[in-house]
C-alpha atoms as a PDB file:
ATOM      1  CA  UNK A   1       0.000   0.000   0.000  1.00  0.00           C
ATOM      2  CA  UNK A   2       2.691   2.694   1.235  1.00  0.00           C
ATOM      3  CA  UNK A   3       4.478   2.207  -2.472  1.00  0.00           C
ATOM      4  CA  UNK A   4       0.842   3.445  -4.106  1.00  0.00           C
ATOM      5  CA  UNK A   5       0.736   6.579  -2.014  1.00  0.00           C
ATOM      6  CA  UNK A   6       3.598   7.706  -4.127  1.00  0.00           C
ATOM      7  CA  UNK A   7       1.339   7.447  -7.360  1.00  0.00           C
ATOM      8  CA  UNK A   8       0.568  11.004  -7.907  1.00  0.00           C
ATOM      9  CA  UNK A   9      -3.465  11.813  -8.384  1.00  0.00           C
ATOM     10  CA  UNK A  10      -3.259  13.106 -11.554  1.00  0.00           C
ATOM     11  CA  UNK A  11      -2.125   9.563 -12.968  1.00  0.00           C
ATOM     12  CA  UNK A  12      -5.090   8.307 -10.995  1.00  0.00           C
ATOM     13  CA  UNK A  13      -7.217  10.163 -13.168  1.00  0.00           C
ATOM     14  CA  UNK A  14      -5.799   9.599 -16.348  1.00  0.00           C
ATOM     15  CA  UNK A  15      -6.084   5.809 -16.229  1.00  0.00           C
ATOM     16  CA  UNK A  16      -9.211   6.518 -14.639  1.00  0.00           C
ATOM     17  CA  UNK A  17     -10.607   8.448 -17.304  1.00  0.00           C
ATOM     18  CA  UNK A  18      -8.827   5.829 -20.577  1.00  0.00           C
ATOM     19  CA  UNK A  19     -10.688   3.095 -18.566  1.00  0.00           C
ATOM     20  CA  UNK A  20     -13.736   4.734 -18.330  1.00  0.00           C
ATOM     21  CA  UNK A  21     -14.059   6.298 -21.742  1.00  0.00           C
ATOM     22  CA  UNK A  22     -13.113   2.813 -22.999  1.00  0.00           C
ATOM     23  CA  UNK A  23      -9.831   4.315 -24.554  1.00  0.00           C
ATOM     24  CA  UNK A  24      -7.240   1.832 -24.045  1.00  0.00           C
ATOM     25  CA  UNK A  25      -9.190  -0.266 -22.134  1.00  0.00           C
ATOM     26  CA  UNK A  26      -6.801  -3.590 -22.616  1.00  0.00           C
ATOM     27  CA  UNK A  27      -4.186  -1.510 -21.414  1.00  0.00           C
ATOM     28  CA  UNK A  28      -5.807   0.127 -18.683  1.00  0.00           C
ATOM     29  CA  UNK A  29      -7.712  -2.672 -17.169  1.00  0.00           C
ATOM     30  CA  UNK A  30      -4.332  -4.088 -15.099  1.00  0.00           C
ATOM     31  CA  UNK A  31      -3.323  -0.881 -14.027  1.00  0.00           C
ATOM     32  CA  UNK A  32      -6.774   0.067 -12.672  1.00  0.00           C
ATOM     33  CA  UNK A  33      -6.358  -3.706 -10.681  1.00  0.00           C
ATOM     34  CA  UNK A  34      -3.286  -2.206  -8.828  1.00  0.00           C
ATOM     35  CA  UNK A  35      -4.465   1.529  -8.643  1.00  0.00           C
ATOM     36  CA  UNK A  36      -8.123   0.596  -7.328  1.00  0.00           C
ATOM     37  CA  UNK A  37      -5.870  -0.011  -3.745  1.00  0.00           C
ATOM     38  CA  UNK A  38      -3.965   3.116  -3.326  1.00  0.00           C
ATOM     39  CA  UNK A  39      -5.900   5.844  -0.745  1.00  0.00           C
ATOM     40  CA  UNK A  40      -8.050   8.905  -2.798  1.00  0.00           C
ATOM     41  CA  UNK A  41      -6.190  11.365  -1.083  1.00  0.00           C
ATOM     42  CA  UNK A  42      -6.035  14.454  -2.674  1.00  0.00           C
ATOM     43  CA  UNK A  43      -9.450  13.428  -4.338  1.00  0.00           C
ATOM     44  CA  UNK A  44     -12.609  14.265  -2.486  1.00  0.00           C
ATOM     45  CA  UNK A  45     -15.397  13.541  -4.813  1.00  0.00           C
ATOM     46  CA  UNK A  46     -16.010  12.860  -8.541  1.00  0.00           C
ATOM     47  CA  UNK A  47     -18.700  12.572 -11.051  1.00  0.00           C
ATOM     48  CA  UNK A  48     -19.591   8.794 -11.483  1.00  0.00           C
ATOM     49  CA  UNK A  49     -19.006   7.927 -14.916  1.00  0.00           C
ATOM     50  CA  UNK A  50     -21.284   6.987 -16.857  1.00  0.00           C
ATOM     51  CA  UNK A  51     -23.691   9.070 -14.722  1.00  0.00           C
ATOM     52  CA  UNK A  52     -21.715  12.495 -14.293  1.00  0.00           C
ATOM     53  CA  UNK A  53     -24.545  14.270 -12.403  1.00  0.00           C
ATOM     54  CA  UNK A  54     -24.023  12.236  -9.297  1.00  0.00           C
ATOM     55  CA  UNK A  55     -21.325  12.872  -7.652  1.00  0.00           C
ATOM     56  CA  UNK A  56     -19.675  10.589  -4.853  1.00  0.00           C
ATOM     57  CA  UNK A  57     -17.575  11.646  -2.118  1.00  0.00           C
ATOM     58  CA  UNK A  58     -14.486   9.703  -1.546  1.00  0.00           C
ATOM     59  CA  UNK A  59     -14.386   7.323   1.092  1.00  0.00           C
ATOM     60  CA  UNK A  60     -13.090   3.537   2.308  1.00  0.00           C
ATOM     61  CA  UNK A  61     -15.602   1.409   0.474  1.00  0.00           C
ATOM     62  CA  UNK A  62     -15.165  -0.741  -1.725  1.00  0.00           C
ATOM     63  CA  UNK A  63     -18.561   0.163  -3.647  1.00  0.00           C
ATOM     64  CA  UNK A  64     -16.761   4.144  -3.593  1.00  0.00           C
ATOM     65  CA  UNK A  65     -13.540   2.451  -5.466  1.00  0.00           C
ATOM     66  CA  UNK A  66     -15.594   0.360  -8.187  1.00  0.00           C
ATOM     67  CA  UNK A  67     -17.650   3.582  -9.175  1.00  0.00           C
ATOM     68  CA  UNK A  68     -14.717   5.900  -9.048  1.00  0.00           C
ATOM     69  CA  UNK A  69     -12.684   3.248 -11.296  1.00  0.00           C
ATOM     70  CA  UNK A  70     -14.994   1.250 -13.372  1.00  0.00           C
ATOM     71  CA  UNK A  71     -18.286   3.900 -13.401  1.00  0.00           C
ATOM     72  CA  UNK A  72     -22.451   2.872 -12.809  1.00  0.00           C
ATOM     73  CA  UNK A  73     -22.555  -0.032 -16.002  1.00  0.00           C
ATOM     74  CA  UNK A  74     -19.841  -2.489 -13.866  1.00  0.00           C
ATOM     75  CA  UNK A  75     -20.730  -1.450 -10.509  1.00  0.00           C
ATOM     76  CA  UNK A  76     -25.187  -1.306 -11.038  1.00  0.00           C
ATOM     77  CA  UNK A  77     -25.506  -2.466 -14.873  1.00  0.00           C
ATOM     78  CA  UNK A  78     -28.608  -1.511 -15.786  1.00  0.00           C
ATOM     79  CA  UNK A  79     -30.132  -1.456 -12.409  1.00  0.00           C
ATOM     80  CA  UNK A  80     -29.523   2.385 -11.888  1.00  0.00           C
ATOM     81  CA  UNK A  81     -31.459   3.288 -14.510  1.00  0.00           C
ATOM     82  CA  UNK A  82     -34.814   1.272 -13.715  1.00  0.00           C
ATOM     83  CA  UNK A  83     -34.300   2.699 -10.603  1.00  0.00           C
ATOM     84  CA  UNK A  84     -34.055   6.266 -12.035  1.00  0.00           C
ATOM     85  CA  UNK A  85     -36.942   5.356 -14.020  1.00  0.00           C
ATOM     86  CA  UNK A  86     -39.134   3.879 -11.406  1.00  0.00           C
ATOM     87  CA  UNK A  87     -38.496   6.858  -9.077  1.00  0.00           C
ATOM     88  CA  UNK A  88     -39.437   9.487 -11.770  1.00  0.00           C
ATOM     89  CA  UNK A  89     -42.861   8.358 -11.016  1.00  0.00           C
ATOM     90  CA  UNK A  90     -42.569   7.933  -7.311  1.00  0.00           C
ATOM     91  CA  UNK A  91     -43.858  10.542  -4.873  1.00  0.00           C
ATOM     92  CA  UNK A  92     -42.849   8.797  -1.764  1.00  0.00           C
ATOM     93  CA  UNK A  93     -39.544   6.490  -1.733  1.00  0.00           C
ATOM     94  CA  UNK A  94     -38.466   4.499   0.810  1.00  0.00           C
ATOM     95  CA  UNK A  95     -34.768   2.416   0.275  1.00  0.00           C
ATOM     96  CA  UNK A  96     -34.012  -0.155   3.113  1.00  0.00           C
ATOM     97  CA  UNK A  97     -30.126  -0.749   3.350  1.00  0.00           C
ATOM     98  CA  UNK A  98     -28.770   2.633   1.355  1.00  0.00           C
ATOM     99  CA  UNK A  99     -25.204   1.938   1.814  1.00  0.00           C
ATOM    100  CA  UNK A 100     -23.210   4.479   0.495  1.00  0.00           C
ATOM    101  CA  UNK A 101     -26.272   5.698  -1.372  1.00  0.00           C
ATOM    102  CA  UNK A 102     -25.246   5.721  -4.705  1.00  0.00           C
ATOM    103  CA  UNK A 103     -28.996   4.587  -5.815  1.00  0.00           C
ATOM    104  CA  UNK A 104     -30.136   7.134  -2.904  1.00  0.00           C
ATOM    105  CA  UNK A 105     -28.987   9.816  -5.504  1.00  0.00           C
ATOM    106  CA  UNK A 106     -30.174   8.593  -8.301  1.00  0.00           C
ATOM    107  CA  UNK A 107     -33.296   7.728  -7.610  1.00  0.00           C
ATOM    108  CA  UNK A 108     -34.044  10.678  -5.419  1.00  0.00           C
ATOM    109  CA  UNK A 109     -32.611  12.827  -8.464  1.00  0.00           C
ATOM    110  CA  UNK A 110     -35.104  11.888 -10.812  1.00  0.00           C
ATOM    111  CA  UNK A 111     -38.348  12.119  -8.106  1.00  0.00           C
ATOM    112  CA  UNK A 112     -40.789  14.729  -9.324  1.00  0.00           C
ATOM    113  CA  UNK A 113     -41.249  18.118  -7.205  1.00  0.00           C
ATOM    114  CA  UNK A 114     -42.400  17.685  -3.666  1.00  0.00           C
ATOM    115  CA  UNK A 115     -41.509  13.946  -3.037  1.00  0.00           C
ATOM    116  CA  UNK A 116     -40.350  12.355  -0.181  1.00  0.00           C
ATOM    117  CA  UNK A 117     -37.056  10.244  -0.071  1.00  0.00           C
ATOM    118  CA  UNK A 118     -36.001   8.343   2.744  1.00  0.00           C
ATOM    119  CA  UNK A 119     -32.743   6.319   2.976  1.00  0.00           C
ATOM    120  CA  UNK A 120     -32.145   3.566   5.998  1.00  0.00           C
ATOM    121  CA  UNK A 121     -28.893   2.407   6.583  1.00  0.00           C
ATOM    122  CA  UNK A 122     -27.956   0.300   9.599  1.00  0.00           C
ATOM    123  CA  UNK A 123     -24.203   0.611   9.374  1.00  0.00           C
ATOM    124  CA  UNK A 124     -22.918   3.510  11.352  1.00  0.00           C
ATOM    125  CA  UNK A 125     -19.727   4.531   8.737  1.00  0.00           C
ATOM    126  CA  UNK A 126     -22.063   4.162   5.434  1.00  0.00           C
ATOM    127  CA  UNK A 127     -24.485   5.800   7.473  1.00  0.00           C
ATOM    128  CA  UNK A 128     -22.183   8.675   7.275  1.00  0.00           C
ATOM    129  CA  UNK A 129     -21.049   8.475   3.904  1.00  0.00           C
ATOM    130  CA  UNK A 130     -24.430   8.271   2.978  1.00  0.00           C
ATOM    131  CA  UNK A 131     -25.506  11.747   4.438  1.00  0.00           C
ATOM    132  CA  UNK A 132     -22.569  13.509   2.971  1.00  0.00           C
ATOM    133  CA  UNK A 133     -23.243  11.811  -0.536  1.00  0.00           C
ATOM    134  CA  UNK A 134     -27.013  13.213  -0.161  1.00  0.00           C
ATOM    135  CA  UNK A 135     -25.695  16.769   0.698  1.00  0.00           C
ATOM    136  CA  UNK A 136     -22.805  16.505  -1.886  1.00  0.00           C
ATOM    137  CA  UNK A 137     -25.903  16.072  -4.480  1.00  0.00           C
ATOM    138  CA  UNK A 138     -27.818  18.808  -2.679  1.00  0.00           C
ATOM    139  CA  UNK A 139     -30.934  16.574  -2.560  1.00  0.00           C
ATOM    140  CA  UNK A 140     -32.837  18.606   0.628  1.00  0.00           C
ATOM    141  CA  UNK A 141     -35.942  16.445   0.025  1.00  0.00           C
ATOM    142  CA  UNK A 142     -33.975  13.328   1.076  1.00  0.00           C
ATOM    143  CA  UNK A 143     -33.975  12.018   4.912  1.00  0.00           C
ATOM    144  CA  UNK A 144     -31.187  10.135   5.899  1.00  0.00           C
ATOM    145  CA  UNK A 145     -32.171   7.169   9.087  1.00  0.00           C
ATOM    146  CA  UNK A 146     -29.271   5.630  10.793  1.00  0.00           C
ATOM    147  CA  UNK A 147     -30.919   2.212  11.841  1.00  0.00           C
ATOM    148  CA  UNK A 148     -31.739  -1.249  11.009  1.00  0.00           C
ATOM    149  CA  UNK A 149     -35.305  -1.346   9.499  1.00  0.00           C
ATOM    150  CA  UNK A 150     -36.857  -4.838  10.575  1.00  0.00           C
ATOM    151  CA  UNK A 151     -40.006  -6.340  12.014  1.00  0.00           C
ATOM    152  CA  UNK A 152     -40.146  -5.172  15.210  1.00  0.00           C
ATOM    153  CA  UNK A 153     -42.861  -3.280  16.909  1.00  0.00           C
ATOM    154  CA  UNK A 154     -40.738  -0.334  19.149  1.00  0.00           C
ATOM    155  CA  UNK A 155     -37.360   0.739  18.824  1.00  0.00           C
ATOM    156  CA  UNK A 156     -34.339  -0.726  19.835  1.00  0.00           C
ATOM    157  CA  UNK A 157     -30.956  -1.949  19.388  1.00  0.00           C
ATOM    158  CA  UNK A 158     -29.839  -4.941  17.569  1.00  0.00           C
ATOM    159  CA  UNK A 159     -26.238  -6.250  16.881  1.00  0.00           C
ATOM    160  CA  UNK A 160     -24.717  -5.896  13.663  1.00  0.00           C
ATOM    161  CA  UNK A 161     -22.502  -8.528  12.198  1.00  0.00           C
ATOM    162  CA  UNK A 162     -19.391  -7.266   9.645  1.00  0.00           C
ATOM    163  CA  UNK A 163     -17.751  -9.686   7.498  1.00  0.00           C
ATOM    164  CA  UNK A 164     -14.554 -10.188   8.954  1.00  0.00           C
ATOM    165  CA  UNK A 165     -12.476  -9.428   5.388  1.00  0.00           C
ATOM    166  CA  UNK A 166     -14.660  -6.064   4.700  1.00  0.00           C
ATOM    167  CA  UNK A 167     -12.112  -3.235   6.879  1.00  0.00           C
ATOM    168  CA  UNK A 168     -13.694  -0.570   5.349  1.00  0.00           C
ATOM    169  CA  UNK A 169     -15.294   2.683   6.817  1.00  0.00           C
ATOM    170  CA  UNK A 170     -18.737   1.732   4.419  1.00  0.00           C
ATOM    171  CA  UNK A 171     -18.562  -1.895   4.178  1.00  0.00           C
ATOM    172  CA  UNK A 172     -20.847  -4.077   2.372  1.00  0.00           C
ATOM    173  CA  UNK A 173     -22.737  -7.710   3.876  1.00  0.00           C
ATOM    174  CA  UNK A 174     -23.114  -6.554   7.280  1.00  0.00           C
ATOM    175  CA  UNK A 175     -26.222  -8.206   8.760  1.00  0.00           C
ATOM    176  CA  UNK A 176     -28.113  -8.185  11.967  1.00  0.00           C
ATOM    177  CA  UNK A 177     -27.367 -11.215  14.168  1.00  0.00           C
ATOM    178  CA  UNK A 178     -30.872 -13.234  14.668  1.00  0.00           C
ATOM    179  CA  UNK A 179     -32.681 -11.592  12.152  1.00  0.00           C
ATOM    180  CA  UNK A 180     -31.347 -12.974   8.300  1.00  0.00           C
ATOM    181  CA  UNK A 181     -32.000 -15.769   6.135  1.00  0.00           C
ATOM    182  CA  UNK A 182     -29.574 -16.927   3.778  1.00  0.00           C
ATOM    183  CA  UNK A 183     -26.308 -15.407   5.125  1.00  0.00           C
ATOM    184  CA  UNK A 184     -24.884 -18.667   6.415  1.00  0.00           C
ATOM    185  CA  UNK A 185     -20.952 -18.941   5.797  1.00  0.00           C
ATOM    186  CA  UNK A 186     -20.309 -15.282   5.843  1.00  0.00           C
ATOM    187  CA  UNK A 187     -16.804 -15.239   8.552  1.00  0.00           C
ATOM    188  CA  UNK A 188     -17.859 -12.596  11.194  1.00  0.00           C
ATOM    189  CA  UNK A 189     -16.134 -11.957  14.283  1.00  0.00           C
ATOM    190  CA  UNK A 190     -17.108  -8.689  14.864  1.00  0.00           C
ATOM    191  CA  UNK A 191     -20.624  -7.106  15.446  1.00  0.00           C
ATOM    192  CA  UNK A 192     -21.711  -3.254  16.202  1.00  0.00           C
ATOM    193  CA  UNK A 193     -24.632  -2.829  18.015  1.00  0.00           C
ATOM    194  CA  UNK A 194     -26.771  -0.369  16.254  1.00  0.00           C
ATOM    195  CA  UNK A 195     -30.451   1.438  16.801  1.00  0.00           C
ATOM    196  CA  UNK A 196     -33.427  -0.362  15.005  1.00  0.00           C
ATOM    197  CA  UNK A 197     -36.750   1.174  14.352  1.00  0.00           C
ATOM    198  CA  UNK A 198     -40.233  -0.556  13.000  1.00  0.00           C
ATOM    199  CA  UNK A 199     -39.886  -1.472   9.128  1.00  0.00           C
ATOM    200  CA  UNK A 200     -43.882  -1.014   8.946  1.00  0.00           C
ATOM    201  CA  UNK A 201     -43.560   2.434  10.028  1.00  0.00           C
ATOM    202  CA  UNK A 202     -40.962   3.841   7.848  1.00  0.00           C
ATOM    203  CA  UNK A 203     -42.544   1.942   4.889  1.00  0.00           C
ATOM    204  CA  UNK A 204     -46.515   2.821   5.713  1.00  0.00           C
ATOM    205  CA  UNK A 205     -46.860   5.545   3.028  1.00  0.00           C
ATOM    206  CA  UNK A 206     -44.246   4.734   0.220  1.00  0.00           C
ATOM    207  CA  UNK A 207     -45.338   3.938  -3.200  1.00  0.00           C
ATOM    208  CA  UNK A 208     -41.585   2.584  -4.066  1.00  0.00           C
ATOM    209  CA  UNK A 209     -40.104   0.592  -1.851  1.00  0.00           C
ATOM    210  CA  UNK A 210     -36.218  -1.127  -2.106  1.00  0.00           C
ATOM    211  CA  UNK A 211     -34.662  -3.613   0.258  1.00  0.00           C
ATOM    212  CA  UNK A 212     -31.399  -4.706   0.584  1.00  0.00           C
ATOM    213  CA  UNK A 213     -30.754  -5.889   3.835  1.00  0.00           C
ATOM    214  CA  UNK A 214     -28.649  -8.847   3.457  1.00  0.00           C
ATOM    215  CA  UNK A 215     -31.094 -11.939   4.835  1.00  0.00           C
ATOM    216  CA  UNK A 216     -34.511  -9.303   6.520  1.00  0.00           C
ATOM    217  CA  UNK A 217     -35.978  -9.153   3.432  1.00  0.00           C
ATOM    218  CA  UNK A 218     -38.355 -11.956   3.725  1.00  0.00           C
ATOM    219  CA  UNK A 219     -39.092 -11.196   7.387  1.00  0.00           C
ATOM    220  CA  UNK A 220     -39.764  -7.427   6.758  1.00  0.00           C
ATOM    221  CA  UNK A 221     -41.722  -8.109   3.399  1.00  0.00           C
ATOM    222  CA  UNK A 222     -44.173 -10.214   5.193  1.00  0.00           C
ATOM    223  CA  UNK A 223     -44.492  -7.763   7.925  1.00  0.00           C
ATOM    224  CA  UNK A 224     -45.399  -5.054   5.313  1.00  0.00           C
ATOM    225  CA  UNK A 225     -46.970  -7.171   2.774  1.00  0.00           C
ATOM    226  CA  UNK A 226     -50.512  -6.257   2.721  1.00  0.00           C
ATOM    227  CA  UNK A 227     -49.966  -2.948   3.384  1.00  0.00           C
ATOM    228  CA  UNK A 228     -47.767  -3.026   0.523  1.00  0.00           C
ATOM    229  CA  UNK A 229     -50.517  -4.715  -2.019  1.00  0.00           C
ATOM    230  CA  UNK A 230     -53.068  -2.390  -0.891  1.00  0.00           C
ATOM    231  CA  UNK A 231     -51.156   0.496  -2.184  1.00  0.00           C
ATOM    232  CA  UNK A 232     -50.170  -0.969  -4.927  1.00  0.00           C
ATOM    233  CA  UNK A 233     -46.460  -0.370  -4.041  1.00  0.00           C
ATOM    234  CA  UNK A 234     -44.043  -0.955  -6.459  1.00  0.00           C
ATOM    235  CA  UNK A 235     -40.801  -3.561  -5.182  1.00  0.00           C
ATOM    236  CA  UNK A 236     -37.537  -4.261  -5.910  1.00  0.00           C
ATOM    237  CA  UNK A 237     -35.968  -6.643  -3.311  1.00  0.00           C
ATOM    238  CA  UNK A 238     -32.472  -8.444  -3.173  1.00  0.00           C
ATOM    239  CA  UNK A 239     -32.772 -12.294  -3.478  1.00  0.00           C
ATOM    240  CA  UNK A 240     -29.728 -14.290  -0.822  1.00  0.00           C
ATOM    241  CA  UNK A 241     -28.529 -17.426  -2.092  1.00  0.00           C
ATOM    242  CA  UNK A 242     -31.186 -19.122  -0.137  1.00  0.00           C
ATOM    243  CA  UNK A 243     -34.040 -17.114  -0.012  1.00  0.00           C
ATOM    244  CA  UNK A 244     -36.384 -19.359   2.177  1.00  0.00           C
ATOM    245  CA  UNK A 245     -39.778 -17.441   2.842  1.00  0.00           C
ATOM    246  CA  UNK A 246     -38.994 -14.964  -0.132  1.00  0.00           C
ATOM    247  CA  UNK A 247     -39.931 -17.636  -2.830  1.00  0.00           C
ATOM    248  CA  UNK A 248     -43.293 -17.808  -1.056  1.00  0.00           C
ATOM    249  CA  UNK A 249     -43.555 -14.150  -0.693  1.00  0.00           C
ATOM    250  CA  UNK A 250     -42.811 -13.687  -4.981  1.00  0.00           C
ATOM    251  CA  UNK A 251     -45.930 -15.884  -5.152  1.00  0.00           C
ATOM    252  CA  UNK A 252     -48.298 -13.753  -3.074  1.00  0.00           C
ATOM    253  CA  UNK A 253     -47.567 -11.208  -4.934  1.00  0.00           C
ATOM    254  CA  UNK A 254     -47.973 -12.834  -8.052  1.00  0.00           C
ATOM    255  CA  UNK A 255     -51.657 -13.965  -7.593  1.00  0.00           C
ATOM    256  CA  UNK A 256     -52.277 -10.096  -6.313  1.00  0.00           C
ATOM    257  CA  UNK A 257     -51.362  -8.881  -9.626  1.00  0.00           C
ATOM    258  CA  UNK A 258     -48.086  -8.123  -9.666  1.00  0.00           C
ATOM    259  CA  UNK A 259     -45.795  -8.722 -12.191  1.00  0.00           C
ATOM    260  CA  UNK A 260     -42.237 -10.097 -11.644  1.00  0.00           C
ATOM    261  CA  UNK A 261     -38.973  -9.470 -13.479  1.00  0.00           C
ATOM    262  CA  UNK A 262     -35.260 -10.291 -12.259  1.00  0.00           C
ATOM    263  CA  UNK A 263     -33.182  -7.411 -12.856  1.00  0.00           C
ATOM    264  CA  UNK A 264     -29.894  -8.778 -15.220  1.00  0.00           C
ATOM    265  CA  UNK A 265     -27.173  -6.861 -16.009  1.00  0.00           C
ATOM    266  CA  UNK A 266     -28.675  -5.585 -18.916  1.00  0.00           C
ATOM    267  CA  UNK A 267     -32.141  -5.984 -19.125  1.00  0.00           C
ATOM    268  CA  UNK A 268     -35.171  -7.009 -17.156  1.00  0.00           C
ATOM    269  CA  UNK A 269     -36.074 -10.765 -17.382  1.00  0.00           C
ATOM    270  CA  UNK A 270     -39.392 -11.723 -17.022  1.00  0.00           C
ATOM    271  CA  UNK A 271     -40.200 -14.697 -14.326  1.00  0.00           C
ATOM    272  CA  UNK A 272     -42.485 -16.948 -15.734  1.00  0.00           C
ATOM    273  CA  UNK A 273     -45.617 -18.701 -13.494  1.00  0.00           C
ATOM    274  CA  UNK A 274     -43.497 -21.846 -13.831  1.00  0.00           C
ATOM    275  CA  UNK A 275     -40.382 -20.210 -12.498  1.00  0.00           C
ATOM    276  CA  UNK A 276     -42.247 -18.751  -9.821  1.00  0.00           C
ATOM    277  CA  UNK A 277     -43.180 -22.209  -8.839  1.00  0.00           C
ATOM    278  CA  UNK A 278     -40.264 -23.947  -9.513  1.00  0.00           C
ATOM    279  CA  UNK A 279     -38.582 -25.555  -6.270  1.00  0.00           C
ATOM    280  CA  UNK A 280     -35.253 -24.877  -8.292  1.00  0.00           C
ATOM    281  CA  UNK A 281     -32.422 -21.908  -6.959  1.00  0.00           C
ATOM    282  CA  UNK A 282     -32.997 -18.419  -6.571  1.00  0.00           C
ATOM    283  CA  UNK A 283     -32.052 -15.949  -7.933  1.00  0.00           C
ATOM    284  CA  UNK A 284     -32.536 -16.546 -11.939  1.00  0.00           C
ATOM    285  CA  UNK A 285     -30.921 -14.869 -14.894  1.00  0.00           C
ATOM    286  CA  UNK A 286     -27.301 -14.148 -13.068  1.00  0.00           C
ATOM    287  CA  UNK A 287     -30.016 -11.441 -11.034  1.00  0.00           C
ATOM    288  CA  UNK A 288     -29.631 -10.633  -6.991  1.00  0.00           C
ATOM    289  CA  UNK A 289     -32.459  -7.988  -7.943  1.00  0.00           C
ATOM    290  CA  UNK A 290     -36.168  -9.063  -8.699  1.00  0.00           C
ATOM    291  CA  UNK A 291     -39.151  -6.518  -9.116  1.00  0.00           C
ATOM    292  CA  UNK A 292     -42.814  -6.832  -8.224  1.00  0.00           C
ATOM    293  CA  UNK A 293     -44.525  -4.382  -9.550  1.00  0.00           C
ATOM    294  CA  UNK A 294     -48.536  -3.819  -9.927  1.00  0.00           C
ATOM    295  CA  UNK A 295     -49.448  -5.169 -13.549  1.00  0.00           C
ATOM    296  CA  UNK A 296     -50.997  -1.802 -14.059  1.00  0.00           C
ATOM    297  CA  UNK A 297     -47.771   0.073 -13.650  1.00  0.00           C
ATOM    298  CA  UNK A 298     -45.648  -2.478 -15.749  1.00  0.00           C
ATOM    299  CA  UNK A 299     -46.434  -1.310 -19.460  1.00  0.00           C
ATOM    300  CA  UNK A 300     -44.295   2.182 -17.843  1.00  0.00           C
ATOM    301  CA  UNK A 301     -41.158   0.701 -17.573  1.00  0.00           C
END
């Protein structure tokens, strides 16, 4: 690490930019690999390629370092723009598990005058990151909620588990201990305990709705659920490697109407009745992303 310090910034940017721009890219690629590890320093924030009107401040994260090096297609694919479409039509927004909040910007970018945005995040360093990236993007209509969202009636304080390889000030795959599905394997010696507030109160009134809280998706979903369908919410959830209760959950909201699509990389993939039924693995299509939306609302997108 201490022999990458020496790399001055301005050679940051220039193999940032030839990788980017796709000039050079062959050559570029290897020195981005050993680059991607030296500090920011000098560098406090940059336009995301690809989508130059957001604009991230530089931090230890490793989703920071992917957007500042490779730009929104390799870090989101095409999932930052259905996002920035679905919110264009959303008047209240709620995102469960913000991160950094590189979709917080987009999405609350593209909401129509007046809206509502409100970003959770449970970990207490992203949590930060996250407020600065909303007031970086001077997006006043956004509220920023340091807390894990989850079905619980009052508030309160749950532990947080960190993957033991994920040093970062933002890391990624933190979950709360008793409380996920599908995180089984994940090394973590170290949990924070953070404040949690009631999922069905911070999601009551939103027509557009994301979770990614790595294993309380299911749990929270079904808390929510007919609240949810009688709104006609629009979802896009995060599918574990074992999603349990969330295949079920797909289903319900299947027979209310909804359609659902895993997001790929490039396009949205339709899931079929049979795939909905299937006892085979989630997620499909190379997708961690599926939407539900009302059947209404689908001929939008």
């Amino acid at each position: 690490m201490a022999p990458l310090r020496l790399v001055p910034a301005v050679v940051m940017r220039k193999v940032q930019g030839a990788y980017t721009s796709g000039r050079m890219r062959w050559v570029s690629r290897p020195l981005v690999a050993v680059l991607r590890h030296r500090p920011f320093g000098p560098i406090e924030a940059f336009a995301v390629p690809g989508a130059p009107r957001v604009r991230m401040v530089t931090a230890e994260s490793r989703a920071i370092r992917q957007l500042y090096w490779c730009g929104v297609q390799e870090h989101a694919g095409v999932a930052a723009e259905i996002w920035r479409d679905l919110c264009r039509n959303a008047g209240t927004v709620v995102e469960l598990g913000a991160n950094i909040g590189f979709f917080t910007v987009v999405g609350a970018q593209a909401q129509p005058a007046g809206s509502v945005y409100t970003a959770v995040e449970a970990h207490p360093g992203s949590a930060q990151v996250l407020r600065r990236n909303v007031e970086l993007n001077g997006l006043s209509h956004v509220t920023v909620i340091h807390a894990a969202a989850l079905d619980v009636a009052e508030p309160g304080h749950a532990e947080l588990a960190v993957p033991d390889h994920d040093r970062d000030v933002a890391p990624t795959g933190g979950y709360v201990v008793g409380h996920a599905e599908g995180v089984a394997g994940r090394p973590t010696a170290r949990t924070i305990r953070v404040p949690t507030v009631p999922a069905a109160g911070v999601l009551a009134q939103a027509d557009l709705v994301t979770l990614d809280v790595e294993g309380c998706e299911a749990a929270i979903l079904e808390a929510v659920a007919e609240n949810v369908l009688a709104r006609r919410a629009t979802v896009m959830v995060k599918v574990q490697r074992s999603p349990g209760r969330l295949r079920s959950l797909l289903l319900r909201f299947h027979t209310a109407g909804y359609v659902v699509f895993a997001v790929g990389r490039s396009c949205l993939h339709l899931l079929t009745t049979s795939q909905l039924y299937s006892t085979g693995p989630l997620p499909l299509h190379d997708s961690r992303d599926v939407l539900l939306i009302p059947a209404e609302s689908a001929a939008k997108l």
